[in-house]
Protein backbone atom coordinates (compact mmCIF):
# COMPACT_ATOMS: atom_id res chain seq x y z
CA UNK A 1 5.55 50.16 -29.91
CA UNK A 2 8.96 50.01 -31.15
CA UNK A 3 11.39 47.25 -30.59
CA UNK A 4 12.82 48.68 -27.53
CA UNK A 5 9.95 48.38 -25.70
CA UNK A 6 9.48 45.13 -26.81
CA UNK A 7 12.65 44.29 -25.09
CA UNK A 8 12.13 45.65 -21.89
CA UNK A 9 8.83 43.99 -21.55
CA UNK A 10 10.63 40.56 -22.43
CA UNK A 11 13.52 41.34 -20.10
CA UNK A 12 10.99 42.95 -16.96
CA UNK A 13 9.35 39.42 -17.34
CA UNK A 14 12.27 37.32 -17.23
CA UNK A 15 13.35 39.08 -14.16
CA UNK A 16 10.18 38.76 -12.61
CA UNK A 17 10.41 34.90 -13.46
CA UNK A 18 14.31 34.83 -11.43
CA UNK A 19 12.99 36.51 -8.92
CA UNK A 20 10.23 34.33 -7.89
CA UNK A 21 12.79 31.26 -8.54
CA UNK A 22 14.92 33.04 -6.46
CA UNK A 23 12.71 32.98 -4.10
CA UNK A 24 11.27 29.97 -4.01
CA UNK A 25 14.86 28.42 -4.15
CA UNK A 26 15.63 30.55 -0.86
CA UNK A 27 13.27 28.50 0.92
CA UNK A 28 13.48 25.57 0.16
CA UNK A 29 17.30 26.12 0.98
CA UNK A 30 16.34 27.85 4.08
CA UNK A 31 14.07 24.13 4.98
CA UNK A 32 16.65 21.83 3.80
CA UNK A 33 18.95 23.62 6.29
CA UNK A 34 16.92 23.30 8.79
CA UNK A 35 16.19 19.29 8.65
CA UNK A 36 19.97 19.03 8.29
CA UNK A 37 20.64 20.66 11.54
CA UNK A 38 17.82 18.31 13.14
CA UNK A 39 19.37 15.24 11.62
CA UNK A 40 23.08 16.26 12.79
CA UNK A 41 21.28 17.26 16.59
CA UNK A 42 19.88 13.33 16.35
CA UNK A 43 22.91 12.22 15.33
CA UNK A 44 25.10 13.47 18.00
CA UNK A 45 22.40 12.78 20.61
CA UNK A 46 23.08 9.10 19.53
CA UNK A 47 26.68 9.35 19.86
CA UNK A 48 26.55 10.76 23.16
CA UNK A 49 24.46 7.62 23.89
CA UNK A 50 26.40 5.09 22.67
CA UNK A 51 29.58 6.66 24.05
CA UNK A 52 28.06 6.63 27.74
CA UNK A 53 27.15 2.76 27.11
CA UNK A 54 30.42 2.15 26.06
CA UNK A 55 32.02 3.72 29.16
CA UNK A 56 29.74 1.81 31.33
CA UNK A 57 30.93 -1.81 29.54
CA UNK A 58 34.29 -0.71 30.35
CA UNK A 59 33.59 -0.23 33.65
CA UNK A 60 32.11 -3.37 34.26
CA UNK A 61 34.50 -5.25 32.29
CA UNK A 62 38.06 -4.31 33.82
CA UNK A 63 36.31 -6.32 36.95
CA UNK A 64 35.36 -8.93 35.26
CA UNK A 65 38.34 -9.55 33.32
CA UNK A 66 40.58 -9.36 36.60
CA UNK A 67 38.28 -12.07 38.29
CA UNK A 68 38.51 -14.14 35.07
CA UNK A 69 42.77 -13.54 35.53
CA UNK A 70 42.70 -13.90 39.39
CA UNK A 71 40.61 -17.07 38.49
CA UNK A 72 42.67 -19.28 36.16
CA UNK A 73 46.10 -18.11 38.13
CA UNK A 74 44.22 -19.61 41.29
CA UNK A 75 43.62 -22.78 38.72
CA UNK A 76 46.88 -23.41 37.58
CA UNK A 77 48.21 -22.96 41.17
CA UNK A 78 46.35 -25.61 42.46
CA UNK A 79 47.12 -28.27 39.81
């Protein structure tokens, strides 16, 4: 075996290596993606929640804020 050889088996087996890391890497990225979109799908679920709760509190304040008005005008016409 001359020192060509050599080289291509040391360069055959470092591709081999990057491939399989390539690989591997793939999928992991290919997971991590995946959890992200589930955490972003939570997190808008949330916001969706919180944004109907606040839209219900608004509706229940305006009423409650004109009593509290209609209220202390009635007071101070009395005194």
């Amino acid at each position: 075996m001359d020192w060509a050889m050599i080289l291509v088996i040391i360069l055959s087996i470092f591709l081999a290596l990057f491939l399989v890391l390539g690989i591997v890497l793939v999928s992991l990225l290919i997971k991590v993606t995946k959890q992200i979109k589930s955490i972003t799908q939570t997190a808008e679920r949330t916001a969706l929640k919180f944004e109907g709760a606040a839209e219900n509190i608004t509706k229940f304040s305006s009423p409650i804020m004109i009593a509290k008005m209609v209220s202390s005008f009635v007071k101070k016409t009395k005194r």
